[in-house]
C-alpha atoms as a PDB file:
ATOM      1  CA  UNK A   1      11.260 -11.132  33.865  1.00  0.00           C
ATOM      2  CA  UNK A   2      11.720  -7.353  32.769  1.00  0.00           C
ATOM      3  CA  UNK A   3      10.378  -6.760  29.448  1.00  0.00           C
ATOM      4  CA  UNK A   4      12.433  -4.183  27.666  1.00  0.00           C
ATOM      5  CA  UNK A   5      10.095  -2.514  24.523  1.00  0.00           C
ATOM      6  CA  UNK A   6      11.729   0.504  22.452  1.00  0.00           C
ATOM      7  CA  UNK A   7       9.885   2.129  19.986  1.00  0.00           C
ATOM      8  CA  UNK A   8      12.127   2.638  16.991  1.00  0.00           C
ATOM      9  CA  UNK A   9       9.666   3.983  14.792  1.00  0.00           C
ATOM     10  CA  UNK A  10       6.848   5.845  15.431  1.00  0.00           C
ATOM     11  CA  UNK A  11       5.774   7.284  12.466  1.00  0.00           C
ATOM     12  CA  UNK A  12       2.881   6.573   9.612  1.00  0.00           C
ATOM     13  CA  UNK A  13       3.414   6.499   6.125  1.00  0.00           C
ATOM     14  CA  UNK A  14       6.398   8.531   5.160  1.00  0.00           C
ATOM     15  CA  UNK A  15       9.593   9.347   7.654  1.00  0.00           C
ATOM     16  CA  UNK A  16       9.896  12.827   8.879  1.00  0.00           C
ATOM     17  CA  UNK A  17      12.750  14.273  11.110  1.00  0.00           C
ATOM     18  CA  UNK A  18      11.367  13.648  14.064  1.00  0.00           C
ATOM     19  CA  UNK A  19       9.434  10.189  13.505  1.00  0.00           C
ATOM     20  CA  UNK A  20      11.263   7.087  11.392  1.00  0.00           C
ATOM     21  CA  UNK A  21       8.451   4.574  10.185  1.00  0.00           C
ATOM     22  CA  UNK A  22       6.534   1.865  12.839  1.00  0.00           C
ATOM     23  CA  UNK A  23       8.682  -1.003  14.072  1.00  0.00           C
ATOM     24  CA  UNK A  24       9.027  -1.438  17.913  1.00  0.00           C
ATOM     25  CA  UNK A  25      11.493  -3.897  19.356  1.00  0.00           C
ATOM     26  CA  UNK A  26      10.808  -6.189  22.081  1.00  0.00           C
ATOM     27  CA  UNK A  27      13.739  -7.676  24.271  1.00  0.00           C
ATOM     28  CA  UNK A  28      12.676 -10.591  26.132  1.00  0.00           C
ATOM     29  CA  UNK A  29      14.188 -14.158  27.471  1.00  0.00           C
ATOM     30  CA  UNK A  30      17.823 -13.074  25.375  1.00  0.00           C
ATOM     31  CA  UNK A  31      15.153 -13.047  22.236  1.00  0.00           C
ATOM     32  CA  UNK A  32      14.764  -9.446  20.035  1.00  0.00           C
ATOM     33  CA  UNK A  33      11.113  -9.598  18.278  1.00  0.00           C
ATOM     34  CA  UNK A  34       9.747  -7.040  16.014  1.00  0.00           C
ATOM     35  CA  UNK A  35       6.391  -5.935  15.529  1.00  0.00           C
ATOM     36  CA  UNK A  36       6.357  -4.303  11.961  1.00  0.00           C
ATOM     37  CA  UNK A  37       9.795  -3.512  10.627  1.00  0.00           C
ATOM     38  CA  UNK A  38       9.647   0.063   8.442  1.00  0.00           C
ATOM     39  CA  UNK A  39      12.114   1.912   6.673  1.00  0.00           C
ATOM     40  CA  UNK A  40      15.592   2.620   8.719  1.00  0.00           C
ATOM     41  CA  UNK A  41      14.875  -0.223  11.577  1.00  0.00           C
ATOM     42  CA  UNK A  42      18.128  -1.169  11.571  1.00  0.00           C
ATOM     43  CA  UNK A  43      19.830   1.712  11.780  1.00  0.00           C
ATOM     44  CA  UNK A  44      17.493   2.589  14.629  1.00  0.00           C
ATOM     45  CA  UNK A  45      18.442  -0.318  16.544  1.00  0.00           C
ATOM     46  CA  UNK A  46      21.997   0.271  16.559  1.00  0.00           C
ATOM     47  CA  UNK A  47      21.351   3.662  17.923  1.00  0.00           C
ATOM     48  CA  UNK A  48      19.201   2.081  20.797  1.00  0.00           C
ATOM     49  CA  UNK A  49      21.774  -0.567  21.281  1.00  0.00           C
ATOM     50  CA  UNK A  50      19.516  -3.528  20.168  1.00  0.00           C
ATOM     51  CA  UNK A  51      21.340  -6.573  18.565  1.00  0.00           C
ATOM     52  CA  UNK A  52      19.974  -7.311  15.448  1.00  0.00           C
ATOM     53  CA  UNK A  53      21.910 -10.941  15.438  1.00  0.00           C
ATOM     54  CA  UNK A  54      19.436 -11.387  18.527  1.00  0.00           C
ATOM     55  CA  UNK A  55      16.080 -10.811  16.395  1.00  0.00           C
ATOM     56  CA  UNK A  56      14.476 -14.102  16.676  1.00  0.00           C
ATOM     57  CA  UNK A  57      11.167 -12.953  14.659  1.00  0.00           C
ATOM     58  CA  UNK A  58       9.243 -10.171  12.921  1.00  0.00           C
ATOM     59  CA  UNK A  59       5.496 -10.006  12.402  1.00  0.00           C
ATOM     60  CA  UNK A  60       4.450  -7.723  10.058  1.00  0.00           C
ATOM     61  CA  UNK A  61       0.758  -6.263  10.888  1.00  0.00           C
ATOM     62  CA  UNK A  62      -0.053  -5.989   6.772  1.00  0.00           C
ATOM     63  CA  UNK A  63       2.117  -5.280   3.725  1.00  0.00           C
ATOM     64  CA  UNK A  64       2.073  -2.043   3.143  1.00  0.00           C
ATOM     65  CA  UNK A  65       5.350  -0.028   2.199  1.00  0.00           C
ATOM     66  CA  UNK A  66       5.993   1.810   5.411  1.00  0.00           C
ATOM     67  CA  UNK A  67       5.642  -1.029   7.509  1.00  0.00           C
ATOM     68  CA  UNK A  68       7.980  -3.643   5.641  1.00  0.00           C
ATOM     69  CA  UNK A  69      10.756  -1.653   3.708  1.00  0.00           C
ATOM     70  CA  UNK A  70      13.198  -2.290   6.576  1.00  0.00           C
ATOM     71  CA  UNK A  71      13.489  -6.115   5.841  1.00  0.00           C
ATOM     72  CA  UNK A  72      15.887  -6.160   3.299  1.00  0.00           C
ATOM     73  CA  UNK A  73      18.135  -3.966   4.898  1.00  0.00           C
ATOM     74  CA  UNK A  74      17.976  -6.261   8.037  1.00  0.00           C
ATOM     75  CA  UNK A  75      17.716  -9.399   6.327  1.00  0.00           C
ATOM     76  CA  UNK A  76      20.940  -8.651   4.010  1.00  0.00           C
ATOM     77  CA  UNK A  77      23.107  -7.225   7.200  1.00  0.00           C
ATOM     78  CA  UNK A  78      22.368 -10.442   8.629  1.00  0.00           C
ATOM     79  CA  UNK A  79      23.527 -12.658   5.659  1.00  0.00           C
ATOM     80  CA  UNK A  80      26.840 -10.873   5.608  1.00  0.00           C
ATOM     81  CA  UNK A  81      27.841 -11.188   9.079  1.00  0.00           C
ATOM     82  CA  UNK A  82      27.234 -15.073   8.171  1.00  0.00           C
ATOM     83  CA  UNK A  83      23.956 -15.660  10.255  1.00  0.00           C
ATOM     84  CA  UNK A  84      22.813 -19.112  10.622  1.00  0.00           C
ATOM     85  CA  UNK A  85      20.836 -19.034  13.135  1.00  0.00           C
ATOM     86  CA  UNK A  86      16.495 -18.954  12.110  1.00  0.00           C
ATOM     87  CA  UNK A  87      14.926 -15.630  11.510  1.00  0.00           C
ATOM     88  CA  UNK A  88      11.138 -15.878  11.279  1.00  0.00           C
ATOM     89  CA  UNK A  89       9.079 -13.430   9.286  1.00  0.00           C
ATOM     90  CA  UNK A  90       5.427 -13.835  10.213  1.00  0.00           C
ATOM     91  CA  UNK A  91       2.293 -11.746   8.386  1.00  0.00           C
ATOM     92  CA  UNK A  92      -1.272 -11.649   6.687  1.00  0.00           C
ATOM     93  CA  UNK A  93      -2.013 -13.323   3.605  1.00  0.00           C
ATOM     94  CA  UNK A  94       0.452 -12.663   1.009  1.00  0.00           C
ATOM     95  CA  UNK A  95       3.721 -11.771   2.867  1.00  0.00           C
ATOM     96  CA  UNK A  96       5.616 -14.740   1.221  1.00  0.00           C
ATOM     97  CA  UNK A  97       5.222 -13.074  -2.122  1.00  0.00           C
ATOM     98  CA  UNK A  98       6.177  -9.714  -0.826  1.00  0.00           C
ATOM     99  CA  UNK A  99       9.028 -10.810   0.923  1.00  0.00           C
ATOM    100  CA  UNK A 100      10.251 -12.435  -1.982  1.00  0.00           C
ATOM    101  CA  UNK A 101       9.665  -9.479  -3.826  1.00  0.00           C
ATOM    102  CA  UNK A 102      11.898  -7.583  -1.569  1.00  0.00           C
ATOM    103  CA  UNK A 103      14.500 -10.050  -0.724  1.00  0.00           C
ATOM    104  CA  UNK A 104      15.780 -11.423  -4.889  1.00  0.00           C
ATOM    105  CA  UNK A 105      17.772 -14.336  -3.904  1.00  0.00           C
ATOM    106  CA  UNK A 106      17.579 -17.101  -1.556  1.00  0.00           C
ATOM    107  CA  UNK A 107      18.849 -16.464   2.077  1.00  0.00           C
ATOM    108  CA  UNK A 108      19.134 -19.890   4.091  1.00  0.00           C
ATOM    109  CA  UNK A 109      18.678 -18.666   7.503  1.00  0.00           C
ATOM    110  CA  UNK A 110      15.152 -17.006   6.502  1.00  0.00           C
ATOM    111  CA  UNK A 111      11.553 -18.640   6.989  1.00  0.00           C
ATOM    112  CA  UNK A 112       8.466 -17.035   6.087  1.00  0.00           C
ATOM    113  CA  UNK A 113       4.992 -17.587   7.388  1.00  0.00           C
ATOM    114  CA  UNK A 114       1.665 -16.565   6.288  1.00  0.00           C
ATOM    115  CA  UNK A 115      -0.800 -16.908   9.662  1.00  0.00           C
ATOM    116  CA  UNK A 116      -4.284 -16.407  10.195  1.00  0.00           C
ATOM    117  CA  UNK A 117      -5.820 -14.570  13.639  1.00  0.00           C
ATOM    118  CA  UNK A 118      -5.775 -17.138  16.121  1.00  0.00           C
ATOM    119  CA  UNK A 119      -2.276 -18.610  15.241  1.00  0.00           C
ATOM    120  CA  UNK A 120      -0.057 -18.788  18.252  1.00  0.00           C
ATOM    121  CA  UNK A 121       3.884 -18.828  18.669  1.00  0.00           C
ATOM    122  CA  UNK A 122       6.002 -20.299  21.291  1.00  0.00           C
ATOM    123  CA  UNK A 123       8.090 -17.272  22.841  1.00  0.00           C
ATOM    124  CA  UNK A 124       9.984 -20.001  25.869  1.00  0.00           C
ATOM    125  CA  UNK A 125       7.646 -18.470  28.668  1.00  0.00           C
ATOM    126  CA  UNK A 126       5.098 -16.722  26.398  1.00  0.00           C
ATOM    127  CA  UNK A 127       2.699 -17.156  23.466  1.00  0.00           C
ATOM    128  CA  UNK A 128       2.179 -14.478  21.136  1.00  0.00           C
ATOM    129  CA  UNK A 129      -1.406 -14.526  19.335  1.00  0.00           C
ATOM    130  CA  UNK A 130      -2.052 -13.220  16.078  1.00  0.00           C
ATOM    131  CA  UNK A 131      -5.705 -11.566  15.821  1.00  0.00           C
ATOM    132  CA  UNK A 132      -8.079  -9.485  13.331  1.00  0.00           C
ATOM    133  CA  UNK A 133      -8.275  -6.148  12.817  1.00  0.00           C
ATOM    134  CA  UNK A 134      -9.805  -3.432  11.042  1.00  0.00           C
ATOM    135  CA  UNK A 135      -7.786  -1.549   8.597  1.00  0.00           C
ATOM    136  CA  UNK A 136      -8.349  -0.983   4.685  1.00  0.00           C
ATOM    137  CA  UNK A 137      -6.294  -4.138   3.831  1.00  0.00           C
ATOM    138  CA  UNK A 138      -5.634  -7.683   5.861  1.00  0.00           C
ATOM    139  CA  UNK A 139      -4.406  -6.525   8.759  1.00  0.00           C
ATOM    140  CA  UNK A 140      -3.188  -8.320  12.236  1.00  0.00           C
ATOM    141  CA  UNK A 141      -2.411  -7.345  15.581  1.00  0.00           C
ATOM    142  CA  UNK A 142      -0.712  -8.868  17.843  1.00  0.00           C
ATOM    143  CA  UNK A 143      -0.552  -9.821  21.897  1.00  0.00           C
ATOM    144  CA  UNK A 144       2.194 -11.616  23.869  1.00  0.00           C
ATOM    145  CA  UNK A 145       0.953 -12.931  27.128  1.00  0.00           C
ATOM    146  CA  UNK A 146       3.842 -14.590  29.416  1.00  0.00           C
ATOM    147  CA  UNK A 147       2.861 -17.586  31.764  1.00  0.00           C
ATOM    148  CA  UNK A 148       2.295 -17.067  35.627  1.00  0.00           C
ATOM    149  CA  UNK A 149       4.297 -18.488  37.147  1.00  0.00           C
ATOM    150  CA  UNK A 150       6.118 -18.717  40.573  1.00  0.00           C
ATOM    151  CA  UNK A 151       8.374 -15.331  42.026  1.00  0.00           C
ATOM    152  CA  UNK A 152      10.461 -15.181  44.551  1.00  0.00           C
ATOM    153  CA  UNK A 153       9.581 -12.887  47.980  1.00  0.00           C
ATOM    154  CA  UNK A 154      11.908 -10.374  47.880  1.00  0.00           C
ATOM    155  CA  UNK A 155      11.912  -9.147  51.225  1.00  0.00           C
ATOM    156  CA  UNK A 156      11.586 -12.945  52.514  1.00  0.00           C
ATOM    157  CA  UNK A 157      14.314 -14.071  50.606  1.00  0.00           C
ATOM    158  CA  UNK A 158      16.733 -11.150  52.017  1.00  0.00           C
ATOM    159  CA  UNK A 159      15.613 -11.878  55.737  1.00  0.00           C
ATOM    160  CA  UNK A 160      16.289 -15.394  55.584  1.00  0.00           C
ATOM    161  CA  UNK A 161      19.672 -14.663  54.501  1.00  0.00           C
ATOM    162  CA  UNK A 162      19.132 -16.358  50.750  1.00  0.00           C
ATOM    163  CA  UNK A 163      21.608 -16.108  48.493  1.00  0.00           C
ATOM    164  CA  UNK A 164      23.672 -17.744  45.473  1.00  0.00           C
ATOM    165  CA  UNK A 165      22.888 -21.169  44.715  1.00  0.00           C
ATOM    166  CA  UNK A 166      20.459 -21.528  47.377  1.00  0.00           C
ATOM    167  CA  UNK A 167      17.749 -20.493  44.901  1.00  0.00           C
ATOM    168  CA  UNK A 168      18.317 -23.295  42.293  1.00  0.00           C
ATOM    169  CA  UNK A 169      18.272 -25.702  45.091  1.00  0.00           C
ATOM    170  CA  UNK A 170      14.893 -24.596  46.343  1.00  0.00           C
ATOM    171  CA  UNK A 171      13.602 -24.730  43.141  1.00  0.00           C
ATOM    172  CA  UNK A 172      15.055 -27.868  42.321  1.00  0.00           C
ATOM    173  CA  UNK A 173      14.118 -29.695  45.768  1.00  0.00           C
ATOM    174  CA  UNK A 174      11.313 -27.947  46.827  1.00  0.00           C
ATOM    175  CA  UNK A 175      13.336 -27.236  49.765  1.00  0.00           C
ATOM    176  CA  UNK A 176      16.767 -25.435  51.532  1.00  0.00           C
ATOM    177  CA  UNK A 177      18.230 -25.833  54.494  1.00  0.00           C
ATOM    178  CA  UNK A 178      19.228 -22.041  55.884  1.00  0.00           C
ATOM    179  CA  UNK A 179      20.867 -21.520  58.629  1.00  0.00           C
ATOM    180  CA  UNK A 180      19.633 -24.494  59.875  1.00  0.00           C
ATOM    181  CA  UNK A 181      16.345 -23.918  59.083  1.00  0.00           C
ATOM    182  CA  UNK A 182      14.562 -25.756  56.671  1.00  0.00           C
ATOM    183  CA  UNK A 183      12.472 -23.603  54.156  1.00  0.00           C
ATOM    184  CA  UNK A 184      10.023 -24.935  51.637  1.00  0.00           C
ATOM    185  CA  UNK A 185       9.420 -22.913  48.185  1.00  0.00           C
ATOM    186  CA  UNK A 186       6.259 -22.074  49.277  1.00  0.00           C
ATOM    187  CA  UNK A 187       6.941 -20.367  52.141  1.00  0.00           C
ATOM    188  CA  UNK A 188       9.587 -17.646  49.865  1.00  0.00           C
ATOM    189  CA  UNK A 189       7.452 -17.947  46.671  1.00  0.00           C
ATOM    190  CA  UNK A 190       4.237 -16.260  44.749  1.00  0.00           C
ATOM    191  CA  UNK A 191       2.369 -16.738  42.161  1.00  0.00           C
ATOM    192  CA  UNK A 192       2.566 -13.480  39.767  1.00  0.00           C
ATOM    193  CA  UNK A 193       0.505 -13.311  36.013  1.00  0.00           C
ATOM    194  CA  UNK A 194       2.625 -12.529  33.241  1.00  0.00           C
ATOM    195  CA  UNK A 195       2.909  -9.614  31.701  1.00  0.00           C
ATOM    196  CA  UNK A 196       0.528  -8.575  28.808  1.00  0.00           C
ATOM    197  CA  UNK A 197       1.916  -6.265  26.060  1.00  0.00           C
ATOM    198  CA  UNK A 198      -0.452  -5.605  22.641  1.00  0.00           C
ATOM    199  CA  UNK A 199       0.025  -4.255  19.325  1.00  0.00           C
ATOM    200  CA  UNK A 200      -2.642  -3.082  17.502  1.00  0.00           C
ATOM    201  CA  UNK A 201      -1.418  -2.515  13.936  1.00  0.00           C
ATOM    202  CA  UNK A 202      -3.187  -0.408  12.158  1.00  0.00           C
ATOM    203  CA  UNK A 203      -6.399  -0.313  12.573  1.00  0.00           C
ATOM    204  CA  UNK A 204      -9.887   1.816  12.889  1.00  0.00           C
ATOM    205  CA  UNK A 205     -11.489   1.516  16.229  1.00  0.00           C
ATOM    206  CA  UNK A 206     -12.044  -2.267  16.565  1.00  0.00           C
ATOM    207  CA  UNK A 207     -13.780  -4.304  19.409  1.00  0.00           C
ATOM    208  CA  UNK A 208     -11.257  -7.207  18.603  1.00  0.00           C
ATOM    209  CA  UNK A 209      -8.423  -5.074  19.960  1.00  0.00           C
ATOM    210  CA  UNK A 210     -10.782  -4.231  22.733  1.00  0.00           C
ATOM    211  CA  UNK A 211     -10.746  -8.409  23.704  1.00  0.00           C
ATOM    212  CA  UNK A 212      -7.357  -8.268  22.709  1.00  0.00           C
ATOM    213  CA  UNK A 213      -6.073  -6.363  24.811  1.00  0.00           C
ATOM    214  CA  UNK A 214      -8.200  -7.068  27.670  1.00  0.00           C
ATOM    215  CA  UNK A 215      -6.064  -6.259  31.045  1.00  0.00           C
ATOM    216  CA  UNK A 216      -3.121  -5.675  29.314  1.00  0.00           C
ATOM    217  CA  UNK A 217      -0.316  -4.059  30.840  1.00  0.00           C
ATOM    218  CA  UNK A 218       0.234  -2.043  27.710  1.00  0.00           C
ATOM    219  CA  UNK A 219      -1.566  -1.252  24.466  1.00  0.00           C
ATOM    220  CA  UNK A 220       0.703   0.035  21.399  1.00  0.00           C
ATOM    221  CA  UNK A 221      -2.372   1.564  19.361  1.00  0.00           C
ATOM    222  CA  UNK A 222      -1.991   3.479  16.393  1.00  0.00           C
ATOM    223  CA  UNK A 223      -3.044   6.937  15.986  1.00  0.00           C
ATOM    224  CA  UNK A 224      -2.913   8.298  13.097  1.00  0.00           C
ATOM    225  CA  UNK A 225      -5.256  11.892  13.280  1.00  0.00           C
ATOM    226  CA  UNK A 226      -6.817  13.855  15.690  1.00  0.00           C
ATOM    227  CA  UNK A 227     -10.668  14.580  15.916  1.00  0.00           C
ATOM    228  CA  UNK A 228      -9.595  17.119  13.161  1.00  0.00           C
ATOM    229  CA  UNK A 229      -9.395  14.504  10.756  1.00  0.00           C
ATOM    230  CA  UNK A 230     -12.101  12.118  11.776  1.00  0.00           C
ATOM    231  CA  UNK A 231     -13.607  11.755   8.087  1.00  0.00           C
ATOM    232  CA  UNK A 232     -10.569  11.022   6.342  1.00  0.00           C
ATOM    233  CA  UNK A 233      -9.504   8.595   9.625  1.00  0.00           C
ATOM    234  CA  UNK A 234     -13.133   6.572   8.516  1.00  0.00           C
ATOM    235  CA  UNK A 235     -11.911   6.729   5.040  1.00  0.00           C
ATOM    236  CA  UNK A 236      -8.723   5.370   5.220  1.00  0.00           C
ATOM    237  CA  UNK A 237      -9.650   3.234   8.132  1.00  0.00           C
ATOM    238  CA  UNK A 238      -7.634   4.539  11.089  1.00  0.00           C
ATOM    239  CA  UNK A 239      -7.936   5.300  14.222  1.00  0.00           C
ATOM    240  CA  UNK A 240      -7.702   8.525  15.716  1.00  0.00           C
ATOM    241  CA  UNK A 241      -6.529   9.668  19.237  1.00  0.00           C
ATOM    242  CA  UNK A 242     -10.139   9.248  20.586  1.00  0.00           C
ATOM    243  CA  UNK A 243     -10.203   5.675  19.164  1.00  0.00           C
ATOM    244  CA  UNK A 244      -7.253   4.534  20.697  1.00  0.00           C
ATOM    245  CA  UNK A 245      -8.259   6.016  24.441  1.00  0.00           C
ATOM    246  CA  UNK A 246     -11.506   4.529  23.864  1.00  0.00           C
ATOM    247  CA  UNK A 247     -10.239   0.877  23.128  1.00  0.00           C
ATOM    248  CA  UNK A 248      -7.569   1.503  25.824  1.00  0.00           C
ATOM    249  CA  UNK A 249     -10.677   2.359  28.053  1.00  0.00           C
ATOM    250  CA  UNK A 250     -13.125  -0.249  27.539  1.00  0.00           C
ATOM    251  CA  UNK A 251     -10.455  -3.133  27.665  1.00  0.00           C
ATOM    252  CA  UNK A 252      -9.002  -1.686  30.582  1.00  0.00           C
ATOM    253  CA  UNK A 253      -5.811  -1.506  30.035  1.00  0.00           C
ATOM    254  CA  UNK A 254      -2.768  -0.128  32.444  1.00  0.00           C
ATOM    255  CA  UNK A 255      -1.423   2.383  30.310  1.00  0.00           C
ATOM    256  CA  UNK A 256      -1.726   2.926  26.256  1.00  0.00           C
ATOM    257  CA  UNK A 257       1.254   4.301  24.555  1.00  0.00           C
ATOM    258  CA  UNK A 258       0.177   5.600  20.655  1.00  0.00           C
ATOM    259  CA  UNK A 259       1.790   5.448  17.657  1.00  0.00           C
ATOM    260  CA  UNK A 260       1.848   5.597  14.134  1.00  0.00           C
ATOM    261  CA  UNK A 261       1.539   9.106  14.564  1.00  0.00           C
ATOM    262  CA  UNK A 262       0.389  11.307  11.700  1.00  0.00           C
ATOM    263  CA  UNK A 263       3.330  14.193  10.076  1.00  0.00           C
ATOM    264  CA  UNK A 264       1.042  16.742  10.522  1.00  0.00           C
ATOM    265  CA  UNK A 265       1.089  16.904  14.333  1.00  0.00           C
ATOM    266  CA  UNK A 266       3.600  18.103  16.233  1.00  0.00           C
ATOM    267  CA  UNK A 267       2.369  20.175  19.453  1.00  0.00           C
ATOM    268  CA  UNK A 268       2.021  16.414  21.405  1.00  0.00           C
ATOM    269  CA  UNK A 269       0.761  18.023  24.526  1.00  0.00           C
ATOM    270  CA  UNK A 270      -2.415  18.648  22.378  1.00  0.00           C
ATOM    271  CA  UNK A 271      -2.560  15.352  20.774  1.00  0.00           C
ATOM    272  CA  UNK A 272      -2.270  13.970  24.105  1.00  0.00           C
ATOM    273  CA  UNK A 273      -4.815  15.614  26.059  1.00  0.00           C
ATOM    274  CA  UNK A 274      -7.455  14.956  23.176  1.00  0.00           C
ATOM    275  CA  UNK A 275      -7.027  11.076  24.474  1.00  0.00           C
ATOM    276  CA  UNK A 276      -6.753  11.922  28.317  1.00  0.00           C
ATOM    277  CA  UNK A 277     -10.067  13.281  27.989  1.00  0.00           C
ATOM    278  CA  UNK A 278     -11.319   9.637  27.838  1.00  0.00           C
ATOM    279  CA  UNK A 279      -8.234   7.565  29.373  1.00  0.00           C
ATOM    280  CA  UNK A 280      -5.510   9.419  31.721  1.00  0.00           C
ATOM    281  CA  UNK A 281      -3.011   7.004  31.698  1.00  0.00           C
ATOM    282  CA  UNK A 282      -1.557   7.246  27.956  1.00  0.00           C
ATOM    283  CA  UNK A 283       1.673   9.000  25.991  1.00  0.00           C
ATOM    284  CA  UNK A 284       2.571   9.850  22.587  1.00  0.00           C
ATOM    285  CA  UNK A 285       5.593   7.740  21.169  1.00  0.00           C
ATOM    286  CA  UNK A 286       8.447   8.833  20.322  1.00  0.00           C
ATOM    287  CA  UNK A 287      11.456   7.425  18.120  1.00  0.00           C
ATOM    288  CA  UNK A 288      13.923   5.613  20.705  1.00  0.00           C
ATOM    289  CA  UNK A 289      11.247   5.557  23.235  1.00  0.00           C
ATOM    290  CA  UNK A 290      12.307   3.486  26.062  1.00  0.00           C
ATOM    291  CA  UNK A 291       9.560   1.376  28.069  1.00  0.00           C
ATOM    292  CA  UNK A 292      10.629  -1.516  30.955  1.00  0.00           C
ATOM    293  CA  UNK A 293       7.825  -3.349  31.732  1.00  0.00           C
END
């Protein structure tokens, strides 16, 4: 199953031009899920060409302003066009009362959850885990990890001459007669891991995003500064570039993509090489950032 991820935001703390505030979209199984959901998320997904009557769930990393001020928005678009199917809003301790805050009536279609790291949710296919960071307030990040499961043999399928329904009968039976041939679903299948996609929230450096994220297929870390701004980075407790490609590094992850970028930066080629120095494979985010995984 293709994962489609877009990064709608990719900004920190106040919008810019160039960089609307963190939420990236995940399409997966039908299902839209959002990890954070800041300012102008909506508007963002329209211009990617994301449904928002197809979010299924948003968890929220912590409850600060620039992650979370696109809820409303979202939420009240969605009670107009007469939603009724669930929308699940998932974050750290206190989210119900900020929510509420933000949202000043009821809305019917709307749960709200308040998890703790380890809590798990069902995805169809997937779980996506909820862990502990290390950031100035309660803070989560969070990792979807699909099932293996079976794949078909490309290149065995096409020589056999499979097509059509053939495949849910194999599947179904075990077995297919081709061509009068019988083939079993072992001989055309393969077992293939799941894909592996983490979000870090925000967060210093953190060895729980290190086991987090071990073997991942992709690592969404933040990165707020550049070794420039490595004392106010351990003030504020964020990570800079270095942090990321170091976390990226030691959980050995396929590629790191970072974000929550910092206003101040805007030559990329120099934020990026300051985290190829210690992991190759990684690239600055961009708004409407496009990744198939």
């Amino acid at each position: 199953m293709t994962l489609r991820l877009v990064v709608l935001g990719s900004g920190a703390t106040t919008p810019s031009p160039e960089r609307a505030l963190p939420s990236i979209a995940m399409r997966y199984e039908g299902d839209v899920f959002l990890f954070d959901c800041g300012e102008g998320t909506q508007r963002q997904m329209m211009k990617c060409g994301i449904s928002y009557a197809k979010v299924k769930a948003i968890f929220l990393s912590h409850l600060h302003t620039d992650h979370i001020l696109g809820i409303p928005g979202l939420v009240y678009t969605l009670k107009l066009s007469e939603r009724t199917d669930p929308l699940l809003i998932v974050g750290p301790t206190g989210t119900k009362k900020r929510v509420a805050e933000l949202i000043d009536k009821d809305i019917s279609f709307l749960t709200v959850e308040e998890v703790k790291p380890g809590w798990k949710y069902d995805a169809g296919g997937a779980e996506i885990t909820a862990f502990a960071v290390n950031h100035r307030v309660e803070t989560l990040g969070y990792a979807f990890e699909e099932e293996k499961g079976l794949r078909f043999d490309k290149e065995k399928c096409e020589s056999l001459g499979m097509k059509g329904r053939v495949f849910k009968t194999i599947q179904e039976k075990g077995e297919a007669t081709i061509k009068g041939k019988k083939i079993k679903l072992e001989d055309v299948t393969y077992m293939k891991d799941g894909k592996k996609i983490v979000f870090s929230g925000d967060t210093a450096y953190s060895r729980n995003v290190v086991d987090a994220a071990k073997g991942a297929d992709l690592l969404f870390h933040e990165a707020t500064f550049m070794e420039d701004m490595r004392e106010k980075a351990g003030e504020d407790r964020h990570s800079t570039v270095g942090d990321a490609a170091k976390v990226a590094k030691e959980a050995g992850v396929k590629k790191l993509i970072l974000y929550h970028i910092g206003n101040r930066y805007k030559d990329m080629a120099a934020f990026e090489a300051e985290g190829k120095a210690v992991f190759p494979n990684l690239e600055a985010a961009k708004d409407r950032m496009e990744i198939l995984a």
